[in-house]
PDB file of N, CA and C in Angstrom:
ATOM      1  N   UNK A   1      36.256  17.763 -26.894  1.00  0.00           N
ATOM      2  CA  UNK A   1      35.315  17.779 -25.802  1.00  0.00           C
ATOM      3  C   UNK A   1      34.373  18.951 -25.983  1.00  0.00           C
ATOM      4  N   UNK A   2      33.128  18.677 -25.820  1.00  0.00           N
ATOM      5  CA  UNK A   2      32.280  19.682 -25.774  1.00  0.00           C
ATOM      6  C   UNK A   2      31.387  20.164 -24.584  1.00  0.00           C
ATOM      7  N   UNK A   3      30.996  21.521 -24.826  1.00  0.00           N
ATOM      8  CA  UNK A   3      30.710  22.162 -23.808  1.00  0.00           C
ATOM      9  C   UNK A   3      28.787  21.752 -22.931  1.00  0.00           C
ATOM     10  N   UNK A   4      28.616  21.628 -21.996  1.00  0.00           N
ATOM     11  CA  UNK A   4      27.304  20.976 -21.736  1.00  0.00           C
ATOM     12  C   UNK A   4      26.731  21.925 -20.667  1.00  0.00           C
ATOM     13  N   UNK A   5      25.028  22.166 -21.336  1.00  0.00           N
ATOM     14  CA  UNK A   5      24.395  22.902 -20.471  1.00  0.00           C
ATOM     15  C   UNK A   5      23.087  22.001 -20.131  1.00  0.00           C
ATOM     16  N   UNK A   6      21.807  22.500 -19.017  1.00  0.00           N
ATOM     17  CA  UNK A   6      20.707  21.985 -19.043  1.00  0.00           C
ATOM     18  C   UNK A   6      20.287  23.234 -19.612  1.00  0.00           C
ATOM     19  N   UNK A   7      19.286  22.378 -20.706  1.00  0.00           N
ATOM     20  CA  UNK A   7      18.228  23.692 -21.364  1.00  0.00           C
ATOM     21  C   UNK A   7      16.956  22.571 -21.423  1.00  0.00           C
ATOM     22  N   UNK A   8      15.781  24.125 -21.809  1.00  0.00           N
ATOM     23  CA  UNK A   8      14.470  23.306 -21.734  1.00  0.00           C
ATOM     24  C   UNK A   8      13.803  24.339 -23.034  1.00  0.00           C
ATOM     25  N   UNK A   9      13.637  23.727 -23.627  1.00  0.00           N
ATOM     26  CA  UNK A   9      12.855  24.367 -25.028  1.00  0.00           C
ATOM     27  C   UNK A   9      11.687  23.526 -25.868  1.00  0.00           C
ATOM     28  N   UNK A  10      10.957  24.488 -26.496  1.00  0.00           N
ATOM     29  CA  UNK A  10       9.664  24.146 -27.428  1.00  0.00           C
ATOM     30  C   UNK A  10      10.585  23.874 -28.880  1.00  0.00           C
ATOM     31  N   UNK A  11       9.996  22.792 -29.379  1.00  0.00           N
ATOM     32  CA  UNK A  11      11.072  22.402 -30.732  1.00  0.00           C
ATOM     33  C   UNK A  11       9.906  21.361 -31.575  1.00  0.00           C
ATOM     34  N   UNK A  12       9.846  21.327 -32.815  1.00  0.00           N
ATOM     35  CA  UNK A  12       8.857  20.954 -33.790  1.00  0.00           C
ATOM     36  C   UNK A  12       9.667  19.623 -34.377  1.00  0.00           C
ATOM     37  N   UNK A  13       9.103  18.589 -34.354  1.00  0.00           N
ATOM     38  CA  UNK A  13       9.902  17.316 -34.759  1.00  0.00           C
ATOM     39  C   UNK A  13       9.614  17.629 -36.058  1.00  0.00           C
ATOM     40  N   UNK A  14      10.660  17.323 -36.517  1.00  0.00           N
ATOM     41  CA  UNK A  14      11.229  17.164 -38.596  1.00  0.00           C
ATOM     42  C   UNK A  14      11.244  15.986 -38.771  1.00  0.00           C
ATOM     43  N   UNK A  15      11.601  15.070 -38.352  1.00  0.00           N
ATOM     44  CA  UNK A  15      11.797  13.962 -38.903  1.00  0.00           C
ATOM     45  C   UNK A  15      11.073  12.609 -38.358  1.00  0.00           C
ATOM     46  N   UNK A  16      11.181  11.529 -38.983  1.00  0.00           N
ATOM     47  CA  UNK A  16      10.710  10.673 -38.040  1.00  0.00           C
ATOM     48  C   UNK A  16      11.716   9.610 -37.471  1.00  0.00           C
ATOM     49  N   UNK A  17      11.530   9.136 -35.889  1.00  0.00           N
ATOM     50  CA  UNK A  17      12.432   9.045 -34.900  1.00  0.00           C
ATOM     51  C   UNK A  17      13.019   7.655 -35.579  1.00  0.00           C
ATOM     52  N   UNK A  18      14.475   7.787 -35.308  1.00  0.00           N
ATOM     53  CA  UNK A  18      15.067   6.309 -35.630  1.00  0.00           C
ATOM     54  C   UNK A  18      15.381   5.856 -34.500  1.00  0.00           C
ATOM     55  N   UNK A  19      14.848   4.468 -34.422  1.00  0.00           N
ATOM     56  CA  UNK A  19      15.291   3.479 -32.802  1.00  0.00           C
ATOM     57  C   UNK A  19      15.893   2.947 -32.979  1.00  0.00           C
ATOM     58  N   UNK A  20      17.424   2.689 -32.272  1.00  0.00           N
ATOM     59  CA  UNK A  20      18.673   1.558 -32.267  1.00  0.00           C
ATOM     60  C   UNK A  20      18.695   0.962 -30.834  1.00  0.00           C
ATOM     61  N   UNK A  21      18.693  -0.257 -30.922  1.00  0.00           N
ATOM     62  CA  UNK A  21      18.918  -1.125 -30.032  1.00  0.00           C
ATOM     63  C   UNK A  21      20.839  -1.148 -29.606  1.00  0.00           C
ATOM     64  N   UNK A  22      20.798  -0.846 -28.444  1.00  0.00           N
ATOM     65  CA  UNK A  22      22.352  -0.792 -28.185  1.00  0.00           C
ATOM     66  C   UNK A  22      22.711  -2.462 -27.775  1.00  0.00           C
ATOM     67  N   UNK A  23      22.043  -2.766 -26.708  1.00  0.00           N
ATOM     68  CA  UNK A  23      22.131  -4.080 -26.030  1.00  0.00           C
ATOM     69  C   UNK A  23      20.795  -4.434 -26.006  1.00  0.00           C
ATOM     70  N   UNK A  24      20.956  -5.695 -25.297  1.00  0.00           N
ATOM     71  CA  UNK A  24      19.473  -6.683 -25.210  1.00  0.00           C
ATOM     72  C   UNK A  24      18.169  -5.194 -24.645  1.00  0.00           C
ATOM     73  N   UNK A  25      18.517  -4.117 -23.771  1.00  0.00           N
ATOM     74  CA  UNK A  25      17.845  -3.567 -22.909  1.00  0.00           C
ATOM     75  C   UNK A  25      17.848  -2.226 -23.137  1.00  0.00           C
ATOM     76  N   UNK A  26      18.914  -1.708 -23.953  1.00  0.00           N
ATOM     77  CA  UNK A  26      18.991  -0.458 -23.699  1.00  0.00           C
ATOM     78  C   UNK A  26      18.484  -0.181 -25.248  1.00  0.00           C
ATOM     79  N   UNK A  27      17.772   0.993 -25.567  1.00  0.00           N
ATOM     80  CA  UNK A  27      17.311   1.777 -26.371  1.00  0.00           C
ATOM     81  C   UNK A  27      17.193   3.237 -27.034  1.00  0.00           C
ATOM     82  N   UNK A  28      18.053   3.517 -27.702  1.00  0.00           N
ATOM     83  CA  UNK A  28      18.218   4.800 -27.830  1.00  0.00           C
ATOM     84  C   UNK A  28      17.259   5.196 -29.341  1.00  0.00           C
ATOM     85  N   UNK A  29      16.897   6.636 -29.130  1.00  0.00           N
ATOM     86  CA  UNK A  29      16.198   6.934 -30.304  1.00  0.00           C
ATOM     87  C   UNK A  29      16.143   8.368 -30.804  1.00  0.00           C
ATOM     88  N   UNK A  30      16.927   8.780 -32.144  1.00  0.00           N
ATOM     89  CA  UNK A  30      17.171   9.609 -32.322  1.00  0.00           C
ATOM     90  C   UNK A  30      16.941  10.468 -33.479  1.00  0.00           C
ATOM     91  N   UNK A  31      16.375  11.555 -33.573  1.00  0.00           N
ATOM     92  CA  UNK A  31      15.964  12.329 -34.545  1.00  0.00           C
ATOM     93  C   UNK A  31      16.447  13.701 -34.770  1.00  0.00           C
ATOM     94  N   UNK A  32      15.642  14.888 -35.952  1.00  0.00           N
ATOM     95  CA  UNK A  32      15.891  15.884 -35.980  1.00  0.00           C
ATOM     96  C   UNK A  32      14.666  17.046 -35.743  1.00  0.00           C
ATOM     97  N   UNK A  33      15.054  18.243 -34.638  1.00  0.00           N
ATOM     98  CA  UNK A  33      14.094  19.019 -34.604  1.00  0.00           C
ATOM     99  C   UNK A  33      14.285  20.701 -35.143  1.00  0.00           C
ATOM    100  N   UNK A  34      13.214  21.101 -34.667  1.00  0.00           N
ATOM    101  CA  UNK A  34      13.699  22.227 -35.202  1.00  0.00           C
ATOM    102  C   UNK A  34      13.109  23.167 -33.983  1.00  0.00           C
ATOM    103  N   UNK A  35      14.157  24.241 -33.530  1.00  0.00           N
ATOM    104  CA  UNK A  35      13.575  25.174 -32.283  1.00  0.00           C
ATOM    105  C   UNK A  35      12.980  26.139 -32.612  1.00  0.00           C
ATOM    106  N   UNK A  36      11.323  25.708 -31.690  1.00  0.00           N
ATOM    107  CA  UNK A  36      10.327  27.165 -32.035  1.00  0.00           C
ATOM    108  C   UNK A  36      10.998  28.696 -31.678  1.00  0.00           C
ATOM    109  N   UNK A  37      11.262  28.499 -30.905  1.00  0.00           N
ATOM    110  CA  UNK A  37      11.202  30.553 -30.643  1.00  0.00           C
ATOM    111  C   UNK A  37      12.694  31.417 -31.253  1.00  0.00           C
ATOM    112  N   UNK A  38      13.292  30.389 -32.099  1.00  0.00           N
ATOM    113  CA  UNK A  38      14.278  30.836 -32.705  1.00  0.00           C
ATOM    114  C   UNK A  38      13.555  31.968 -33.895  1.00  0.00           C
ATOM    115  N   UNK A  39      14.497  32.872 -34.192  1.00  0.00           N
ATOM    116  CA  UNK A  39      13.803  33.407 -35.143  1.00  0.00           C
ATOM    117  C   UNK A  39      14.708  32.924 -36.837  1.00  0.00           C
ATOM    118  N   UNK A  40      15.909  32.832 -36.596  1.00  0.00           N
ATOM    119  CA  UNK A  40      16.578  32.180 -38.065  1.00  0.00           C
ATOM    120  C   UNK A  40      15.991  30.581 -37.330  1.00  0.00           C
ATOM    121  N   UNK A  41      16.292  29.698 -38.635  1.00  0.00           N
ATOM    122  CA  UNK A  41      15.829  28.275 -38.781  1.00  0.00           C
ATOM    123  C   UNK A  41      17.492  27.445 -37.681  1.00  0.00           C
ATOM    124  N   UNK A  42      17.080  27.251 -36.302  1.00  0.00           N
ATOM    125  CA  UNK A  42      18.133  26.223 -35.951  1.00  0.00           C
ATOM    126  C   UNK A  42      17.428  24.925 -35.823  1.00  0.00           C
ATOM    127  N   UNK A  43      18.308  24.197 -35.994  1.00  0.00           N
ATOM    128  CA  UNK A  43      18.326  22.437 -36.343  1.00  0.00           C
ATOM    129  C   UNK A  43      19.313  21.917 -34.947  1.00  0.00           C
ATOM    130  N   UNK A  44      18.701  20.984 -34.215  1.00  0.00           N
ATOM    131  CA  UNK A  44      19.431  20.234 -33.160  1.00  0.00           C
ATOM    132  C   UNK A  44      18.848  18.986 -33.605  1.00  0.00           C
ATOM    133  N   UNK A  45      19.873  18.174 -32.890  1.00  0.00           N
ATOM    134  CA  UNK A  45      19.038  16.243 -32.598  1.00  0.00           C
ATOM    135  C   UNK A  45      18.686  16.385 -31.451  1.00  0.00           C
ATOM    136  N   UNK A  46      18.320  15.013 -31.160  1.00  0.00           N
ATOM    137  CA  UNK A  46      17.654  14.927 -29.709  1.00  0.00           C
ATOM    138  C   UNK A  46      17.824  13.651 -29.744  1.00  0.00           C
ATOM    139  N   UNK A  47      18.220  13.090 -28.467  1.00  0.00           N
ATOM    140  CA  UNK A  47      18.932  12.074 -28.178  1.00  0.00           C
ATOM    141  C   UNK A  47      17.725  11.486 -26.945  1.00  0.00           C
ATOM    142  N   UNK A  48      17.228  10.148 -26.867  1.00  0.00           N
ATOM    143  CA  UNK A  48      16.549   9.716 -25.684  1.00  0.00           C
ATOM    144  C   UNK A  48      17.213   7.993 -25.583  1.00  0.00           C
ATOM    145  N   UNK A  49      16.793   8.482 -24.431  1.00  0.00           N
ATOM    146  CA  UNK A  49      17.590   6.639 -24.171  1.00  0.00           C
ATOM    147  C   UNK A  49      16.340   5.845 -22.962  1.00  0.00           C
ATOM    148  N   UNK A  50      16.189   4.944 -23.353  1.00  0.00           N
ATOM    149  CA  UNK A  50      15.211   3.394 -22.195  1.00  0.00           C
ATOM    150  C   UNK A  50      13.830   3.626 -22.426  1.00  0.00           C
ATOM    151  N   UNK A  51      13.395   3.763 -21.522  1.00  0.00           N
ATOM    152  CA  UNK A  51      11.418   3.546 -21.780  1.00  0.00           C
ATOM    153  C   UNK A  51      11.417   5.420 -22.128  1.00  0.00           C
ATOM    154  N   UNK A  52      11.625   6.225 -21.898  1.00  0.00           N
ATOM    155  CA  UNK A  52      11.468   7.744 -22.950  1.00  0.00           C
ATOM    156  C   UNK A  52      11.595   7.642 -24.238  1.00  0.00           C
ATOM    157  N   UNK A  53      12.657   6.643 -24.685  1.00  0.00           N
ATOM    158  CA  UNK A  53      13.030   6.766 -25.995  1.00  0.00           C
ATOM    159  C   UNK A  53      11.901   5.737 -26.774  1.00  0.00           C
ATOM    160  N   UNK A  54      11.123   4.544 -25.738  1.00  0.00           N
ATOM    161  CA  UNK A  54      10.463   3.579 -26.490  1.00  0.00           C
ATOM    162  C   UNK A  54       8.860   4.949 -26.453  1.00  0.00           C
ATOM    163  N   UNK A  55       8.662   5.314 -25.529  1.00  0.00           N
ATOM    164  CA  UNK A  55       7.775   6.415 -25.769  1.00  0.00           C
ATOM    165  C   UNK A  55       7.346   7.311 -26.557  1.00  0.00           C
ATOM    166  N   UNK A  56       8.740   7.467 -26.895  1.00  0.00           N
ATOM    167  CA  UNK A  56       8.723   8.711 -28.247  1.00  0.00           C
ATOM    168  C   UNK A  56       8.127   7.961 -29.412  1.00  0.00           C
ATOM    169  N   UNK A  57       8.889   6.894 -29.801  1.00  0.00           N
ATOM    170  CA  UNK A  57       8.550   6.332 -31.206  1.00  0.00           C
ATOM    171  C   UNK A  57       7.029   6.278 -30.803  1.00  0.00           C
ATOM    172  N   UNK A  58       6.240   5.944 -30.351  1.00  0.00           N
ATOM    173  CA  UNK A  58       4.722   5.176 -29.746  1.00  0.00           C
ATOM    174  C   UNK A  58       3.985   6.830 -30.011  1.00  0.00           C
ATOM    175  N   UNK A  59       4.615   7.684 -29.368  1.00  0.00           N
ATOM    176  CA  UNK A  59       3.544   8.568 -29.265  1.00  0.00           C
ATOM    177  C   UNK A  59       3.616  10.105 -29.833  1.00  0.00           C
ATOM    178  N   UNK A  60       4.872  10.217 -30.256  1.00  0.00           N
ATOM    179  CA  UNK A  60       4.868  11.339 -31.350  1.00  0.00           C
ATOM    180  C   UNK A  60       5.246  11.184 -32.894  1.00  0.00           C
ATOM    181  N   UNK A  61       4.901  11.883 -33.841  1.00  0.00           N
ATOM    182  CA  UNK A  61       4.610  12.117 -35.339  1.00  0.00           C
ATOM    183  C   UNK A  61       5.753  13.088 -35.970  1.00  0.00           C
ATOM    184  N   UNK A  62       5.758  13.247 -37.362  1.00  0.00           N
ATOM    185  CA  UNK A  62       6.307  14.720 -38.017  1.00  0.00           C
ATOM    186  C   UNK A  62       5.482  15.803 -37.708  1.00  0.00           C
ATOM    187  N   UNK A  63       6.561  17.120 -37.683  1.00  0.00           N
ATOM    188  CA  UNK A  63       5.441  18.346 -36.999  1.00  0.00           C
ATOM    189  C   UNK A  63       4.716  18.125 -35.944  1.00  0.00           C
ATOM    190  N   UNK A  64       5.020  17.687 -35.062  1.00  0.00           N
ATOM    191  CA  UNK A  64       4.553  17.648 -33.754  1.00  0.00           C
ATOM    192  C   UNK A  64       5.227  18.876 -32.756  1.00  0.00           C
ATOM    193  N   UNK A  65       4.708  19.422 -31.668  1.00  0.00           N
ATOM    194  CA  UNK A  65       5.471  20.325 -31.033  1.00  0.00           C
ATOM    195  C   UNK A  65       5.786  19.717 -29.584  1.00  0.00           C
ATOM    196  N   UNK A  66       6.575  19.776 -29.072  1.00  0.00           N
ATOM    197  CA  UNK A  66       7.093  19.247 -27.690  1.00  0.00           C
ATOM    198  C   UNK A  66       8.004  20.305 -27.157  1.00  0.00           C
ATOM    199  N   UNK A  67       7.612  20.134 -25.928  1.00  0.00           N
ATOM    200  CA  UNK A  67       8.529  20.789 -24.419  1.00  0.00           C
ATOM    201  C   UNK A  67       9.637  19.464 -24.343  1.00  0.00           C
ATOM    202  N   UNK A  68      10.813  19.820 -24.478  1.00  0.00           N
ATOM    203  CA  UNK A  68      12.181  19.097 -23.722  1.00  0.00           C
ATOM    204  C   UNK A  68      12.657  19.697 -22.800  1.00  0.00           C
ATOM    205  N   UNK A  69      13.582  19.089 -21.897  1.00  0.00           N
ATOM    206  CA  UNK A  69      14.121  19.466 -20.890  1.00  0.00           C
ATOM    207  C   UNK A  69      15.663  18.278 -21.119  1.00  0.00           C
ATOM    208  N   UNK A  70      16.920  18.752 -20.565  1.00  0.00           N
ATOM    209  CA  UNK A  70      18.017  17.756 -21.311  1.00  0.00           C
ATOM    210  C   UNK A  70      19.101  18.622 -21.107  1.00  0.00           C
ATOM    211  N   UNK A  71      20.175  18.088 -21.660  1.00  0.00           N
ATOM    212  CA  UNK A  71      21.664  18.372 -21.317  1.00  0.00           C
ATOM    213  C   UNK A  71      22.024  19.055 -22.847  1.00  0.00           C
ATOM    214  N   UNK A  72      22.213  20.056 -23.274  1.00  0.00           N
ATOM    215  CA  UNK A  72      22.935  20.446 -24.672  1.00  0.00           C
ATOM    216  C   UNK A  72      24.380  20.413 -24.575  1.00  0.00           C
ATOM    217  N   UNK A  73      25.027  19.680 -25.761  1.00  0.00           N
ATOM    218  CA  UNK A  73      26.424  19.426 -25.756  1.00  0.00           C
ATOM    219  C   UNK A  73      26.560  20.114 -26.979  1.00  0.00           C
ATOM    220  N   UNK A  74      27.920  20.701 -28.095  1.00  0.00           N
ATOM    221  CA  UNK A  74      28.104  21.409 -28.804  1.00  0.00           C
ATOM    222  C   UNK A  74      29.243  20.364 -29.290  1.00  0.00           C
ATOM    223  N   UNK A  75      29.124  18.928 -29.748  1.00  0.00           N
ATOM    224  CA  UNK A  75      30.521  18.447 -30.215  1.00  0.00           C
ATOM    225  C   UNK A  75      31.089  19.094 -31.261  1.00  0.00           C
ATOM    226  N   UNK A  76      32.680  19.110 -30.896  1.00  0.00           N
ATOM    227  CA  UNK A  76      33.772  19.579 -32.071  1.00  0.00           C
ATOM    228  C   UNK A  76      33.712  18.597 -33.032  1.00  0.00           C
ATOM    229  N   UNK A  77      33.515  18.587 -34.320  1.00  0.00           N
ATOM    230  CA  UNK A  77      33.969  17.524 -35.075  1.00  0.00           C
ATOM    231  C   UNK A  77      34.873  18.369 -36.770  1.00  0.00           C
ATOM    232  N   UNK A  78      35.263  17.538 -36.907  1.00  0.00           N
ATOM    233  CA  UNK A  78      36.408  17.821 -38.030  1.00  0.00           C
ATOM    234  C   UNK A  78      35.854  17.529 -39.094  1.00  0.00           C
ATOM    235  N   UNK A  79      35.655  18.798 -40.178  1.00  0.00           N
ATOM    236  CA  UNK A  79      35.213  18.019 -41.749  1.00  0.00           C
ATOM    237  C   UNK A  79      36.411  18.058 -42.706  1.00  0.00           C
ATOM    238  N   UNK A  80      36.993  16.991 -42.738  1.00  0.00           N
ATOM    239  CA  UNK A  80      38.276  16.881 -43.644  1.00  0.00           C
ATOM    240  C   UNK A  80      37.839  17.288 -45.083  1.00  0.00           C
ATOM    241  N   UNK A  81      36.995  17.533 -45.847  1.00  0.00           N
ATOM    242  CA  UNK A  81      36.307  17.908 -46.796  1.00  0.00           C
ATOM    243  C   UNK A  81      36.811  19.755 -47.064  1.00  0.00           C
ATOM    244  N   UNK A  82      36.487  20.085 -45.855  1.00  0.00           N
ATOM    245  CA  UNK A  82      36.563  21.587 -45.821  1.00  0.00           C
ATOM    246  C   UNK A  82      37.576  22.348 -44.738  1.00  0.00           C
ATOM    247  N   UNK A  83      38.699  21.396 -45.366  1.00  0.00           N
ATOM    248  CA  UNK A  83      40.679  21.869 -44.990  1.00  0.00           C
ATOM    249  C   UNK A  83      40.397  21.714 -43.474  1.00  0.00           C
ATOM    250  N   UNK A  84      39.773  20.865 -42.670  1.00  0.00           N
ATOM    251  CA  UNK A  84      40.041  20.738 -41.428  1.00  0.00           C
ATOM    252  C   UNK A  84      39.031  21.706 -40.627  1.00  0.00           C
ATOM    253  N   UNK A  85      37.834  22.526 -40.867  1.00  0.00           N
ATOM    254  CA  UNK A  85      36.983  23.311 -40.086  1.00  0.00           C
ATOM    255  C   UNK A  85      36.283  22.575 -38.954  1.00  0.00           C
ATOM    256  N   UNK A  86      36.629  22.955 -38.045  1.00  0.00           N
ATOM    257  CA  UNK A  86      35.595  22.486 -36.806  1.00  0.00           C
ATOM    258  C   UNK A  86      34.153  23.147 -36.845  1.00  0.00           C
ATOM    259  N   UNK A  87      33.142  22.006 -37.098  1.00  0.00           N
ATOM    260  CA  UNK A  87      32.093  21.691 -36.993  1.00  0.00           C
ATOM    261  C   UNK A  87      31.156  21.639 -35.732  1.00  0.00           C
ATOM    262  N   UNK A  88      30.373  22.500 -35.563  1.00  0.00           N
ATOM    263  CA  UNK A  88      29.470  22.501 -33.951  1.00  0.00           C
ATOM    264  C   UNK A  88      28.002  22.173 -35.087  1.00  0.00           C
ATOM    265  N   UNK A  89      27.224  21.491 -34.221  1.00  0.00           N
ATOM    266  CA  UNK A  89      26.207  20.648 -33.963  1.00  0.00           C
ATOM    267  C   UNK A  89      25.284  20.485 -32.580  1.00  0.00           C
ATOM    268  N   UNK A  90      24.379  21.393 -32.679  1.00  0.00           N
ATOM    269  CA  UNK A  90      23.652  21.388 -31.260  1.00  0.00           C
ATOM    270  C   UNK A  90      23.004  19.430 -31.003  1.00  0.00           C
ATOM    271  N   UNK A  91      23.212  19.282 -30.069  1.00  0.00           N
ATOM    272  CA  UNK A  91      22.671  18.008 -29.612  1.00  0.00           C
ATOM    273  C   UNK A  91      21.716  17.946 -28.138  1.00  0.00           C
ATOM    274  N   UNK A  92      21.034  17.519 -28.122  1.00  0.00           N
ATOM    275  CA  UNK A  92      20.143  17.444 -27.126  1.00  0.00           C
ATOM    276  C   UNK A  92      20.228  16.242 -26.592  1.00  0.00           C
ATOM    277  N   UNK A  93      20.566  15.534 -24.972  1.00  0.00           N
ATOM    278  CA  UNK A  93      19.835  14.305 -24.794  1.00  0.00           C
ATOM    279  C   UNK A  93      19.334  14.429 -23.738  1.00  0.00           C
ATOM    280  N   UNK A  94      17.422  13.725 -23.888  1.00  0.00           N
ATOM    281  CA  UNK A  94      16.748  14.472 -23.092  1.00  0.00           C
ATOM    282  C   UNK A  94      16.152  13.725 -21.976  1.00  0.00           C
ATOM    283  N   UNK A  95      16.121  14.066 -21.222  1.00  0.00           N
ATOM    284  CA  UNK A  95      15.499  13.669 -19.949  1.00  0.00           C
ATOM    285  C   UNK A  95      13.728  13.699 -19.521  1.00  0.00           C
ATOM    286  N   UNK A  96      13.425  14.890 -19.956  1.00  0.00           N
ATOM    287  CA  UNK A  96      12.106  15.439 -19.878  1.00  0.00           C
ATOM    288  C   UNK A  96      11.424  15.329 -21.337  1.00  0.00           C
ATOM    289  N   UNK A  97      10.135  15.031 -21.361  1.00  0.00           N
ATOM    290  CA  UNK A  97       9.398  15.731 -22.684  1.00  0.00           C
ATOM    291  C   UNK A  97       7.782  16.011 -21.875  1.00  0.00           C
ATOM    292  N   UNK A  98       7.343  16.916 -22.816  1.00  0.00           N
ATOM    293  CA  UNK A  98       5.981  17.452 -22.296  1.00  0.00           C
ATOM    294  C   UNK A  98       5.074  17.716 -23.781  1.00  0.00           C
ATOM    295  N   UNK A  99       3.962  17.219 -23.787  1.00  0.00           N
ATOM    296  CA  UNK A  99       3.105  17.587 -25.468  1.00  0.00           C
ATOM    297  C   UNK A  99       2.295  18.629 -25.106  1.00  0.00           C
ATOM    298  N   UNK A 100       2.556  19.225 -26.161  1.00  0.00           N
ATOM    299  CA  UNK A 100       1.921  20.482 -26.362  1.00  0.00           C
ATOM    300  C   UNK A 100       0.428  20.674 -27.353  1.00  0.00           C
TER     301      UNK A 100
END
């Protein structure tokens, strides 16, 4: 189980957004960014789900800058690769976006 906050940050899209259809209706779409006012290089996803997530694909690019607003979760995950180390992974799923 991981730990969940609301945060709101400036973050530079890296990648370009992948859209999965869950059901007939629902839409999730998910990519990788990177946070401006960090000063080392951090990497989160960003998670959107329904008409935000059909938005995103429509109207943002690579290197684009955006305001989010969203829930950060920190999942534990296990890399059996490397004797069992628990793995944190910032994740974002967002509620808000704003273009900058």
């Amino acid at each position: 189980m991981g730990d969940t906050n609301y945060v709101g940050s400036v973050v530079k899209i890296l990648e370009k957004p992948v859209q999965t259809v869950i059901s007939e209706k629902i839409i999730r779409t998910d990519f990788r960014v990177q946070l401006a006012q960090v000063r080392n290089v951090q990497i989160a996803h960003l998670t959107f789900w329904g008409n935000l997530a059909r938005d995103i694909m429509n109207t943002y690019q690579v290197n684009d800058y955006i305001m989010v607003e969203g829930y950060l979760s920190l999942p534990n995950k296990t890399n059996n690769k490397l004797a069992k180390r628990q793995l944190k992974k910032a994740q974002i799923t967002v509620l808000k976006v704003y273009s900058i």
